[in-house]
N, C-alpha and C. Protein backbone atom coordinates (compact mmCIF):
# COMPACT_ATOMS: atom_id res chain seq x y z
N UNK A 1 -19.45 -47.07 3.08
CA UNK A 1 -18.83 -45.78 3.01
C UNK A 1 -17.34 -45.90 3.33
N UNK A 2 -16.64 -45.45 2.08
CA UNK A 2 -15.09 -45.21 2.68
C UNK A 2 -14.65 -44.02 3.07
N UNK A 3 -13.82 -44.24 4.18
CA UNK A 3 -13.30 -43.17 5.11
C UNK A 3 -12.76 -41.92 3.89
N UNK A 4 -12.69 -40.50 4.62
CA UNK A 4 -12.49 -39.67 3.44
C UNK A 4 -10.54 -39.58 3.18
N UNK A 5 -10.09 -39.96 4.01
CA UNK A 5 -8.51 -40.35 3.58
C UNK A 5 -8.57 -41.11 2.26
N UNK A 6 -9.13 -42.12 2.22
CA UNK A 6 -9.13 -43.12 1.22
C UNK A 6 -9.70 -42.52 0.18
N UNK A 7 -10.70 -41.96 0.16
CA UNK A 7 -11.05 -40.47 -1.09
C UNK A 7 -10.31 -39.94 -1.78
N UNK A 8 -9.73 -39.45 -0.39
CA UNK A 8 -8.75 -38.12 -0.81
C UNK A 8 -7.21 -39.13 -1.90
N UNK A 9 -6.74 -39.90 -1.40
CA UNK A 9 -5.61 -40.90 -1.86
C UNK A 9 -6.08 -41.47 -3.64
N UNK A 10 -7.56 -42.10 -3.17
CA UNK A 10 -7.94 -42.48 -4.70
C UNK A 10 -8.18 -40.97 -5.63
N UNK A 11 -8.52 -40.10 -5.44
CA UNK A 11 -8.42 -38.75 -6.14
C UNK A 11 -7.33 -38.43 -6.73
N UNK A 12 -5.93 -38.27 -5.97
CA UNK A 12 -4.95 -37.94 -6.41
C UNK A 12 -4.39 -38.88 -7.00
N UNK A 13 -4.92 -40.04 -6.98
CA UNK A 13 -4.58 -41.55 -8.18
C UNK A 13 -5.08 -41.41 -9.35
N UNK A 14 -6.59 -41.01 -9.30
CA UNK A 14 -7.33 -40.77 -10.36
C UNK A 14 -6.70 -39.45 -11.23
N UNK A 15 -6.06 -38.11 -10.49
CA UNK A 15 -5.80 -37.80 -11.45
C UNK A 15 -4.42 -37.27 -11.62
N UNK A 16 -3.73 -38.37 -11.63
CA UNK A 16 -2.19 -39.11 -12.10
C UNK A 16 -2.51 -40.00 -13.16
N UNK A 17 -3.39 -40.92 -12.95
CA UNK A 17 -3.69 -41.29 -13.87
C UNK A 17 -4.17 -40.74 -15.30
N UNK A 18 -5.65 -40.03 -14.75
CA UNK A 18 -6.08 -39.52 -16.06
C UNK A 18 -5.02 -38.47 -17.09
N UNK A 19 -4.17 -37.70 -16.35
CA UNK A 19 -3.20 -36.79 -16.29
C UNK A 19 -2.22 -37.66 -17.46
N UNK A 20 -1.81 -38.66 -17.06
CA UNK A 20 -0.76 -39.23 -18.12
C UNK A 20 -1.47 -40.16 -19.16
N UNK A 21 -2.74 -40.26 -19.22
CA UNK A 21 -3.38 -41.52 -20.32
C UNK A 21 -3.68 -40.29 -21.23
N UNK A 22 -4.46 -38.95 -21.04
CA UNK A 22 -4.47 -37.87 -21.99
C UNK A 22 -3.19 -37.57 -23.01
N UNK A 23 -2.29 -37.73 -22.07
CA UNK A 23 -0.77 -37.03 -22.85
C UNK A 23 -0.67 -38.38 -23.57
N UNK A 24 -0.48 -39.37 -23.33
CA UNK A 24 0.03 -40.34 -23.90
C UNK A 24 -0.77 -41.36 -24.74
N UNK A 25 -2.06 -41.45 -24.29
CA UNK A 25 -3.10 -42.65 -25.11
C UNK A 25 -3.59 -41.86 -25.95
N UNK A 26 -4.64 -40.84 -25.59
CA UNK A 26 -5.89 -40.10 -26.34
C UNK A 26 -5.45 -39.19 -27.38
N UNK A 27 -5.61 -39.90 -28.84
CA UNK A 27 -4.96 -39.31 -30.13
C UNK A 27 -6.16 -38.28 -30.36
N UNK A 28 -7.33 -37.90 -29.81
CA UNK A 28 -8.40 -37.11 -30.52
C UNK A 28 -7.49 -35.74 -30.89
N UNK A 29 -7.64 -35.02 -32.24
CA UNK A 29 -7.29 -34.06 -32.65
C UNK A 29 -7.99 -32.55 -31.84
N UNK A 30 -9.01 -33.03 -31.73
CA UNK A 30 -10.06 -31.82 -30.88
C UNK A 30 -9.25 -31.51 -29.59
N UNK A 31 -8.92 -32.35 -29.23
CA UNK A 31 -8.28 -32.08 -27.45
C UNK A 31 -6.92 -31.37 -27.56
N UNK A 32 -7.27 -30.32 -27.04
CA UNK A 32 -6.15 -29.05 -27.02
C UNK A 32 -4.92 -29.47 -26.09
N UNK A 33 -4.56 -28.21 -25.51
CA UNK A 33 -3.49 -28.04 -23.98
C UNK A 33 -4.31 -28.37 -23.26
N UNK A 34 -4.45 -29.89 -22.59
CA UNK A 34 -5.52 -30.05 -21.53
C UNK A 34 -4.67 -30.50 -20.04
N UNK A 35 -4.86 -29.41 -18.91
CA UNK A 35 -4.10 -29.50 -17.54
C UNK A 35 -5.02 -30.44 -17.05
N UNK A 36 -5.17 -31.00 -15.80
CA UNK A 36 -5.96 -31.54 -15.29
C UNK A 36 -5.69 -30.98 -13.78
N UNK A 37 -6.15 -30.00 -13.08
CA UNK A 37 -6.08 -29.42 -12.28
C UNK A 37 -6.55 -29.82 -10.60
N UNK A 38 -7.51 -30.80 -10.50
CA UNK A 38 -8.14 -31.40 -9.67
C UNK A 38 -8.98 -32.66 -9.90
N UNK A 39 -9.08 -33.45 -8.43
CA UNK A 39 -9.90 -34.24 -9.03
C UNK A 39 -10.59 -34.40 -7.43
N UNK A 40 -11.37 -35.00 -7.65
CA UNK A 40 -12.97 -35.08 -5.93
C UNK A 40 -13.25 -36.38 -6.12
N UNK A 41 -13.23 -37.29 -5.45
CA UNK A 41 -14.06 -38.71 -5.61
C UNK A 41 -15.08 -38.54 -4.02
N UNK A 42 -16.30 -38.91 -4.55
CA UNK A 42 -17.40 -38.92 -3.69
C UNK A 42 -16.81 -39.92 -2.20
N UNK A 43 -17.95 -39.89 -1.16
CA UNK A 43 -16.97 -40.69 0.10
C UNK A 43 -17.83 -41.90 -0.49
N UNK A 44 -18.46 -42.22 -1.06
CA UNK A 44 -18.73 -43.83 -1.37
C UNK A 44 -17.97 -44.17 -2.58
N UNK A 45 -17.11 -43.26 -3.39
CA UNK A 45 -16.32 -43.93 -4.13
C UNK A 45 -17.00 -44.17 -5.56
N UNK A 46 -17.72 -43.75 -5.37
CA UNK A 46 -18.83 -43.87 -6.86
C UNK A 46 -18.65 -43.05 -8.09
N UNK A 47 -18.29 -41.43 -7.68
CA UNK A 47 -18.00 -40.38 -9.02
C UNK A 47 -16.83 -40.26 -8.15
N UNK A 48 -15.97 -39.44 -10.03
CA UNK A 48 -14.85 -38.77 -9.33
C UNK A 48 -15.43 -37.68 -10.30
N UNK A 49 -15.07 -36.63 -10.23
CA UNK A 49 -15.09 -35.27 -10.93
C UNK A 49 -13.66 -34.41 -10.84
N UNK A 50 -13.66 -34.36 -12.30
CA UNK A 50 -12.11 -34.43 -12.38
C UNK A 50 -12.36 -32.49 -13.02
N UNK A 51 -11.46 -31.75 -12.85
CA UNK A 51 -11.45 -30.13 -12.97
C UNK A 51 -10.19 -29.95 -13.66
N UNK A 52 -10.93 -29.10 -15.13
CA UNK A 52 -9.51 -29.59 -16.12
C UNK A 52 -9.66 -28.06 -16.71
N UNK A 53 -8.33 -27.31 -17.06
CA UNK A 53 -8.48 -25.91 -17.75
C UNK A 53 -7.76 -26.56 -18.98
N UNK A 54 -7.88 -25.57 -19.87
CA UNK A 54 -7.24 -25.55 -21.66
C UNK A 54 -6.67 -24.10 -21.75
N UNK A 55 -5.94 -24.29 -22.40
CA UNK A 55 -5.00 -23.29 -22.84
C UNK A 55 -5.43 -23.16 -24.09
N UNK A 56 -5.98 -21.91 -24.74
CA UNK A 56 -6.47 -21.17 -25.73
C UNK A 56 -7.99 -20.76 -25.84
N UNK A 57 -8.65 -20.64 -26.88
CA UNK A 57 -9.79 -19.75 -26.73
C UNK A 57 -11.05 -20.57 -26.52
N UNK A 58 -12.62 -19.70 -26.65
CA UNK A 58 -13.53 -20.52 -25.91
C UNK A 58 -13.68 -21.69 -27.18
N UNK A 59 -13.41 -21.82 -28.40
CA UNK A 59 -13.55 -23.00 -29.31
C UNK A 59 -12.36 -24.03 -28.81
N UNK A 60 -11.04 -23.62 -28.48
CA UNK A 60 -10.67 -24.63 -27.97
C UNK A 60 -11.25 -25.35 -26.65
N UNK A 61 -11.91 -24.78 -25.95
CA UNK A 61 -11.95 -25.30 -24.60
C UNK A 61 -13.83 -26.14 -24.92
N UNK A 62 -14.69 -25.47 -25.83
CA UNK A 62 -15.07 -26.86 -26.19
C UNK A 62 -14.96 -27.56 -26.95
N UNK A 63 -14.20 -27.80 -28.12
CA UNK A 63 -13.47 -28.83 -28.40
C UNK A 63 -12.78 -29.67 -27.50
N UNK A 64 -12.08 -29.69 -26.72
CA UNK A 64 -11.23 -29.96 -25.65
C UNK A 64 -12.79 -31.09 -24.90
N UNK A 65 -13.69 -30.21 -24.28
CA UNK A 65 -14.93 -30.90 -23.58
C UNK A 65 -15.35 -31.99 -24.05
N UNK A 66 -15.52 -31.96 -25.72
CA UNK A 66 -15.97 -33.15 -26.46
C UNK A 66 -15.41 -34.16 -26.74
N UNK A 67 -13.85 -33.95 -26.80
CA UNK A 67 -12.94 -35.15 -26.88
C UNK A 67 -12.83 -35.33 -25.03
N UNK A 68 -12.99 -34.67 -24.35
CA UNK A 68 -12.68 -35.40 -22.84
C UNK A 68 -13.80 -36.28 -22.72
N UNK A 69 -15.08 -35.79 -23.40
CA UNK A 69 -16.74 -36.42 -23.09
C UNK A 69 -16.52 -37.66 -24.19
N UNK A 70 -15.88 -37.61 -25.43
CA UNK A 70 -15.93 -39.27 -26.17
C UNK A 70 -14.58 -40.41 -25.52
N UNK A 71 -13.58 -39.43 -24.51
CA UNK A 71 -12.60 -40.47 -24.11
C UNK A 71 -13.04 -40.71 -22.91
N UNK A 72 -14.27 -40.59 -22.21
CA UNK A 72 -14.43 -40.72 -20.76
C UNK A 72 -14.47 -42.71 -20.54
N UNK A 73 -14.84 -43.50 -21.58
CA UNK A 73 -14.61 -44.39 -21.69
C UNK A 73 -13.34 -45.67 -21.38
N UNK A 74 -12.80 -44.84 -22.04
CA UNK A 74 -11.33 -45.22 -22.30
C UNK A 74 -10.42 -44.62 -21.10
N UNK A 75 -11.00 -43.68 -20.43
CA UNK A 75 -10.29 -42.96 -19.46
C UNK A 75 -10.49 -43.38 -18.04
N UNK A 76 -11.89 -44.36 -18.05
CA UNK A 76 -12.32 -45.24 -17.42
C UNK A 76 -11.83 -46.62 -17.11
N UNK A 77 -12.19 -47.16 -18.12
CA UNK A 77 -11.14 -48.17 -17.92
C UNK A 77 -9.77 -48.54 -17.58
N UNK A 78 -9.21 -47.21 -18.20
CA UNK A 78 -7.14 -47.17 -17.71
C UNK A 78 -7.66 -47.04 -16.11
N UNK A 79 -8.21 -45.94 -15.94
CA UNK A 79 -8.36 -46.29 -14.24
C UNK A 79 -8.51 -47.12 -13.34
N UNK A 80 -9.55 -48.19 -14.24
CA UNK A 80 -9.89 -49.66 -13.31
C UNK A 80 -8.73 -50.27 -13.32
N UNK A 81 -8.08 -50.25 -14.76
CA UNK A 81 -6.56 -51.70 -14.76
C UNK A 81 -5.87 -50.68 -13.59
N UNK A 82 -5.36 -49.72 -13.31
CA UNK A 82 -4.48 -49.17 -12.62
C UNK A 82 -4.64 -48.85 -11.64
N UNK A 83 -5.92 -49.36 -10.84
CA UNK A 83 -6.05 -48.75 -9.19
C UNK A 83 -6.59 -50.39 -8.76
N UNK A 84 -7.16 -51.04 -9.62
CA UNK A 84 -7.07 -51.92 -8.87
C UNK A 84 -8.87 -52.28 -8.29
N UNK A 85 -9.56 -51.22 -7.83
CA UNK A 85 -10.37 -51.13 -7.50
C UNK A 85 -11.63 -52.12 -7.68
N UNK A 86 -12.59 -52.65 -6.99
CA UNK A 86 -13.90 -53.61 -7.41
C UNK A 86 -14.33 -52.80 -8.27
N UNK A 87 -15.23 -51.42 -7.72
CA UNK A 87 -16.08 -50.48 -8.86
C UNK A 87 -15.49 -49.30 -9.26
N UNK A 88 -15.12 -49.08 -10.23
CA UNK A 88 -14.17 -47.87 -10.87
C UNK A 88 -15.48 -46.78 -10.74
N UNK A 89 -15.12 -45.92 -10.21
CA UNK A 89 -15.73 -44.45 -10.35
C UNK A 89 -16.06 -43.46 -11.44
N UNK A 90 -17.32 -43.68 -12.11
CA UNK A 90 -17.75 -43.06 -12.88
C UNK A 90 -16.98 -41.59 -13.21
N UNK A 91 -16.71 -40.95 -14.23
CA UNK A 91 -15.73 -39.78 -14.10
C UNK A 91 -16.61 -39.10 -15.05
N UNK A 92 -16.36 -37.33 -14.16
CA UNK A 92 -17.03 -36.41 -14.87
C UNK A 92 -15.99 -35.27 -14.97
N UNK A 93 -15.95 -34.60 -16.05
CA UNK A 93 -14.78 -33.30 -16.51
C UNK A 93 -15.55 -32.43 -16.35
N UNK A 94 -15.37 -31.37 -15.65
CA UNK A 94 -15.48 -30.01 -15.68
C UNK A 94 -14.75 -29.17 -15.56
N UNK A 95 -15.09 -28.36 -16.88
CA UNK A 95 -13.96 -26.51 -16.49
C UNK A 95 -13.72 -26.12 -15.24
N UNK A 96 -12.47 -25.78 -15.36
CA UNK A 96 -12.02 -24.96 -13.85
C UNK A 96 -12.05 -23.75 -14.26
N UNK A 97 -12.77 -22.98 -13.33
CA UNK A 97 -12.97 -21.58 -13.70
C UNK A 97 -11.80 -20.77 -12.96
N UNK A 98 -10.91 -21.29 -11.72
CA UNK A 98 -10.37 -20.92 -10.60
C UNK A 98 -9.47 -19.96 -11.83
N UNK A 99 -8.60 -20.55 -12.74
CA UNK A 99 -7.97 -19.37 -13.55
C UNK A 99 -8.65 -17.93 -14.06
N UNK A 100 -9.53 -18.62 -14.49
CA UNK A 100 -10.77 -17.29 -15.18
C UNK A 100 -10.26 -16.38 -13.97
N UNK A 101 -10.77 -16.13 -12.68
CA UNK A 101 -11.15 -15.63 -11.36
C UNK A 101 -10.56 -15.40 -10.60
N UNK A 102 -9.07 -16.08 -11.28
CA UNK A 102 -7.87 -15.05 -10.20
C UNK A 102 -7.55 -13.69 -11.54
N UNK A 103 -7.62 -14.74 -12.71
CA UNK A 103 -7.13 -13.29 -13.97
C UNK A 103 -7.82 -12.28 -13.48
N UNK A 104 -9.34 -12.94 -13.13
CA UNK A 104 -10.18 -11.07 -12.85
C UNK A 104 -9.87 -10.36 -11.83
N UNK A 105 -9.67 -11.17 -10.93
CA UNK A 105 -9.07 -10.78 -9.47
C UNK A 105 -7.75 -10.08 -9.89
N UNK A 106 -6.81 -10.16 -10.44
CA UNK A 106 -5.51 -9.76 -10.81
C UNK A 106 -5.94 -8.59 -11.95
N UNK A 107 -6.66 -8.21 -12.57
CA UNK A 107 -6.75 -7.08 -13.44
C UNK A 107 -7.96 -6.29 -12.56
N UNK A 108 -8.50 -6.76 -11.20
CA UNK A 108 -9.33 -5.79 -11.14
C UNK A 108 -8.26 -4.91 -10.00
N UNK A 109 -7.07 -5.90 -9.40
CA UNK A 109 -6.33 -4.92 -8.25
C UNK A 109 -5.44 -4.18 -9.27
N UNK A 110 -4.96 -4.30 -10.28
CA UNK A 110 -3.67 -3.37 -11.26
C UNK A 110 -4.69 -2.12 -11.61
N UNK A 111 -5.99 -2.43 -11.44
CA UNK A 111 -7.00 -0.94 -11.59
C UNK A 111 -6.84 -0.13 -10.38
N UNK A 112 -6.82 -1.01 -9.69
CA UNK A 112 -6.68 -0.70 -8.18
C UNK A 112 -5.29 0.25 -7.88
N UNK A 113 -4.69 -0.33 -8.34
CA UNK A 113 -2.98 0.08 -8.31
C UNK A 113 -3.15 1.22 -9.26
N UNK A 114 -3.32 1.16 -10.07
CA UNK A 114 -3.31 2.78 -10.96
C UNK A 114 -4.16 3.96 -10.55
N UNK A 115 -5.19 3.70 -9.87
CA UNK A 115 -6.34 4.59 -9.52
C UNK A 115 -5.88 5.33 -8.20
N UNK A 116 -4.44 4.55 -7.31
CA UNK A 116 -4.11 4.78 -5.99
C UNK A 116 -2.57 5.70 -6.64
N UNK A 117 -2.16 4.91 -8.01
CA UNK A 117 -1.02 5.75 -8.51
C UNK A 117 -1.49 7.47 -9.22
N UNK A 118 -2.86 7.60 -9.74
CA UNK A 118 -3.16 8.27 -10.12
C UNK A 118 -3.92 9.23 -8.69
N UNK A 119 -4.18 9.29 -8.14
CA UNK A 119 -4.22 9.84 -6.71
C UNK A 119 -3.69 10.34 -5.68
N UNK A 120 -2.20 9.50 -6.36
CA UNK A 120 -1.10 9.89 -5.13
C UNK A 120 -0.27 11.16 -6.19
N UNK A 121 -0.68 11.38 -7.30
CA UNK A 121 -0.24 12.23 -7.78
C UNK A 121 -0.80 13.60 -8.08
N UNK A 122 -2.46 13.24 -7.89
CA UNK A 122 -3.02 14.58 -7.57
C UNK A 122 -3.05 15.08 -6.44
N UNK A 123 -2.58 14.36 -5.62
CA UNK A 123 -2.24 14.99 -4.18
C UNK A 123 -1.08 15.33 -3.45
N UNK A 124 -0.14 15.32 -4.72
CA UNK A 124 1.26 15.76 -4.34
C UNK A 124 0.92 17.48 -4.11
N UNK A 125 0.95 18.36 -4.50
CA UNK A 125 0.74 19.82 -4.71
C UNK A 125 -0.57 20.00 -4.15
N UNK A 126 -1.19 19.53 -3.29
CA UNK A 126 -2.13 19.98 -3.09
C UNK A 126 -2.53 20.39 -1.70
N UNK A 127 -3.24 21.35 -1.12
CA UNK A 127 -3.29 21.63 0.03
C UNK A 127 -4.41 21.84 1.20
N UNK A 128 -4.54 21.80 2.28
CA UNK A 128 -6.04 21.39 3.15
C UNK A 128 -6.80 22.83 2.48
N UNK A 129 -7.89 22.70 2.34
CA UNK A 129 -8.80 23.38 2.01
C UNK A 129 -9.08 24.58 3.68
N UNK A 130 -9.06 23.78 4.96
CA UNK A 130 -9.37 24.64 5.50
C UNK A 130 -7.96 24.00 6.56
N UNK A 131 -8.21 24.04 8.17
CA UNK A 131 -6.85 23.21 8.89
C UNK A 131 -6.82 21.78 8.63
N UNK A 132 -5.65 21.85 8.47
CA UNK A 132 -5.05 19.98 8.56
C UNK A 132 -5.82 19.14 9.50
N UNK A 133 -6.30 19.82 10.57
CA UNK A 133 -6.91 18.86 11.48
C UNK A 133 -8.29 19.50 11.52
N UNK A 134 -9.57 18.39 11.08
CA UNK A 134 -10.58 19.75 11.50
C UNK A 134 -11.60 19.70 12.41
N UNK A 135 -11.38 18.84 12.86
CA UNK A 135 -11.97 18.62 14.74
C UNK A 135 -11.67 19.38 15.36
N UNK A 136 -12.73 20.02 16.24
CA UNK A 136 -12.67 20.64 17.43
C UNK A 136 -12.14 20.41 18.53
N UNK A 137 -11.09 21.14 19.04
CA UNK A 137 -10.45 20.82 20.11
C UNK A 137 -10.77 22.18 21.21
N UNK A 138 -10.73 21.98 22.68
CA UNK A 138 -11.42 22.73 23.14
C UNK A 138 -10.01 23.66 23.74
N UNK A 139 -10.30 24.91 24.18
CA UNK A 139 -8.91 25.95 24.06
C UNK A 139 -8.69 25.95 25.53
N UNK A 140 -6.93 25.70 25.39
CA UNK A 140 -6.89 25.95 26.73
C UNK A 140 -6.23 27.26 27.34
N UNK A 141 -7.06 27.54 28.20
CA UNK A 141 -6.54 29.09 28.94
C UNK A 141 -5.53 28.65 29.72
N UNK A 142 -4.10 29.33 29.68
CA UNK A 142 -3.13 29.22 30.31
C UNK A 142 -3.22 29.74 32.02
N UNK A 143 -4.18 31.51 31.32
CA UNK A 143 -4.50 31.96 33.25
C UNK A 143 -5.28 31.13 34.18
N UNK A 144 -6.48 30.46 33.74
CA UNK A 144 -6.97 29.28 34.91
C UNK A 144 -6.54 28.46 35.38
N UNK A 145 -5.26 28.00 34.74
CA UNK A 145 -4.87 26.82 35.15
C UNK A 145 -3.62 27.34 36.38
N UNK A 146 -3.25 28.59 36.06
CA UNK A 146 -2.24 29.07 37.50
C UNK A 146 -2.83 29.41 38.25
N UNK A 147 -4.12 30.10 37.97
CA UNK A 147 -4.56 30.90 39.34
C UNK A 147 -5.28 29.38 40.18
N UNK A 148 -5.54 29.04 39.54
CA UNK A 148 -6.40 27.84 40.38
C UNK A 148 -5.63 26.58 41.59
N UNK A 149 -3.69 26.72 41.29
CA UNK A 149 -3.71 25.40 41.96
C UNK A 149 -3.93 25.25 43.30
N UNK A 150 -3.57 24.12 43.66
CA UNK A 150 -3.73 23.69 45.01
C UNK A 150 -4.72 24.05 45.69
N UNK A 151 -6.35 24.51 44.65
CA UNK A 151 -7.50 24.65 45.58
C UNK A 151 -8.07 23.14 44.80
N UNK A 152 -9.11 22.63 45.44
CA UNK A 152 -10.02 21.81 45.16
C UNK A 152 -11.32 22.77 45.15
N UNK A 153 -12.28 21.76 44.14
CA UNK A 153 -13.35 22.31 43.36
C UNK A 153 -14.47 21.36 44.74
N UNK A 154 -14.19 20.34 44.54
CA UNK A 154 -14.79 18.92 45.27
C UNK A 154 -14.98 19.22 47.01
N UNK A 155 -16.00 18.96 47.30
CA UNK A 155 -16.26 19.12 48.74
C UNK A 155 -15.97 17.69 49.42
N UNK A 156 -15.21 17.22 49.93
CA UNK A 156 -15.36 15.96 50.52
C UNK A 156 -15.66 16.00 51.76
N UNK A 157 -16.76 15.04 52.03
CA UNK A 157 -17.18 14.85 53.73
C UNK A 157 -16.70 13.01 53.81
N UNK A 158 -15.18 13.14 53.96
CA UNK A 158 -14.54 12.10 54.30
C UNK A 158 -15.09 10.81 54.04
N UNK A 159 -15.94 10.31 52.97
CA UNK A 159 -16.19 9.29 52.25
C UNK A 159 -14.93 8.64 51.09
N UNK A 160 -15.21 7.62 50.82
CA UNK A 160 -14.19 7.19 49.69
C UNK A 160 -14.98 7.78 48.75
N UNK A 161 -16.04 7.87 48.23
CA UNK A 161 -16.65 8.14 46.71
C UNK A 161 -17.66 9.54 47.18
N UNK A 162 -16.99 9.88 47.77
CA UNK A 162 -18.19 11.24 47.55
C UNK A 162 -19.40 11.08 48.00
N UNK A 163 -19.51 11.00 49.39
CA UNK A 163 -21.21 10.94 50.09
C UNK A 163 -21.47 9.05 50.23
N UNK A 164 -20.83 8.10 49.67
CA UNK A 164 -21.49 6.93 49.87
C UNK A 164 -20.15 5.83 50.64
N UNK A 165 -20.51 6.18 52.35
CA UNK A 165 -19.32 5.51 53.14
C UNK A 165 -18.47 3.91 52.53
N UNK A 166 -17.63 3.65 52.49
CA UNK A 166 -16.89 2.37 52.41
C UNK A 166 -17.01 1.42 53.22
N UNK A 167 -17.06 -0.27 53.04
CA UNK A 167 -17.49 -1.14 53.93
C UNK A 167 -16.22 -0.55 55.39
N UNK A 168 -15.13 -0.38 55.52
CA UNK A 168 -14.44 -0.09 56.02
C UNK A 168 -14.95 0.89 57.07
N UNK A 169 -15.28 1.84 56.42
CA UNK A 169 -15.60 3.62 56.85
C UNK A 169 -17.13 3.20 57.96
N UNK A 170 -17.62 2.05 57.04
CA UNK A 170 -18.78 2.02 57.90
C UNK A 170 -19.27 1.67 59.30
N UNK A 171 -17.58 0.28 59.12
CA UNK A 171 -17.60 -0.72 60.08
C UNK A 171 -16.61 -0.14 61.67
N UNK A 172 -16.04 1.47 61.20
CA UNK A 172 -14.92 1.97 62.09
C UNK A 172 -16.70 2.99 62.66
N UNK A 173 -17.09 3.49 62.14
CA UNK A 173 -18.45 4.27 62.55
C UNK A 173 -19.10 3.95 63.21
N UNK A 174 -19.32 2.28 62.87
CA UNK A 174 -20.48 1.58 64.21
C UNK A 174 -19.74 1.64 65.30
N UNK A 175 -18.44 1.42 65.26
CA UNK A 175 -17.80 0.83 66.26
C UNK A 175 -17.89 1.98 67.38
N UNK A 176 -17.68 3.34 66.73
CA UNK A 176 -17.54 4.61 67.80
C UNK A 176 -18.81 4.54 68.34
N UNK A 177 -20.12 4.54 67.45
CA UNK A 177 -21.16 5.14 67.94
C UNK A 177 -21.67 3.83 68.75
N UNK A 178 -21.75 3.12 68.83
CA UNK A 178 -21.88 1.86 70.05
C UNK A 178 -21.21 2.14 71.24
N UNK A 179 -22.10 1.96 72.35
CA UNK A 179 -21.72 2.24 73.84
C UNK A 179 -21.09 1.47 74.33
C-alpha cells in the first residue's frame, strides 16, 4: 500500500499527462472538446479514474466516451513511459456530472431570484390586513403603577428566599439559641 500523498502526486501526473497526449497524440475524429477535469488513483496504485466533461451535446459526449474507451490503450502506455512507474494504473474515464449540477443549481437560484423579485413587488403597495404586529401584548394601566409604589406585595420573614433560611442565617440562629 502506498501512502495517500503518493496517490494524490501520481493523480495529478496522470492527469497532466493524459490532458496533453489527448490534445496532441489522439487523432480519433469522434473525440470532441475533451477537458479532463479530475483524476483519483486507488491507495494501492492499481486504477486511476480519470473525470472528463465535453463541450457540446449528448452525441458529442458519447462519441467523445468511445474514442476515450478505444484510446485507453495508448493513453496507457504514454503514462507508463512518463511516470516511470513498475505497474501503470489501469485507467477508467468517466463523465463529470459536477457541471451538469452546478448549471441546475445556478438556474434553480435565478428562479429563486425572480420569484423574491416578483414578491418584492407585490408587496410594495400593500398593507397589514389587520396590526403590523399581531401578538398579544398585555395593557399597561398607567393608574396601578402610581398608586402602588413603595408598598411591597411580598411578606418577608427575614429569610434570603422567602421562608427557606441561608447557610449563614442558619449558622447566626444556632448560635443565639444555644446557652
Amino acid at each position: 500500500m502506498a501512502d495517500a500523498a503518493r496517490a494524490r502526486k501520481l493523480a495529478v501526473r496522470i492527469r497532466q499527462i493524459v490532458s496533453a497526449t489527448i490534445e496532441m497524440q489522439i487523432k480519433d475524429p469522434r473525440l470532441g472538446m475533451v477537458t479532463i477535469t479530475d483524476s483519483r488513483v486507488t491507495s494501492d496504485l492499481r486504477e486511476a479514474t480519470l473525470f472528463y466533461t465535453v463541450y457540446g451535446d449528448a452525441e458529442a459526449v458519447a462519441d467523445s466516451a468511445a474514442a476515450l474507451a478505444s484510446a485507453t490503450g495508448v493513453l496507457r502506455s504514454t503514462v507508463g513511459k512518463q511516470t516511470g512507474i513498475k505497474f501503470v494504473p489501469t485507467l477508467e474515464f468517466i463523465a463529470d456530472v459536477v457541471p451538469d449540477t452546478a448549471r441546475e443549481l445556478e438556474e434553480a437560484l435565478e428562479r429563486a431570484r425572480r420569484a423574491d423579485e416578483e414578491l418584492a413587488r407585490a408587496r410594495e403597495g400593500a398593507a397589514y390586513a389587520g396590526d403590523a404586529d399581531p401578538y398579544r401584548k398585555p395593557a399597561l394601566d398607567d393608574e396601578d403603577d402610581e398608586g402602588t409604589e413603595g408598598t411591597t406585595d411580598d411578606v418577608t420573614d427575614g429569610t434570603a428566599d422567602g421562608g427557606v433560611p441561608a447557610d449563614d442565617e442558619l449558622d447566626t440562629h444556632r448560635q443565639r439559641s444555644t446557652p
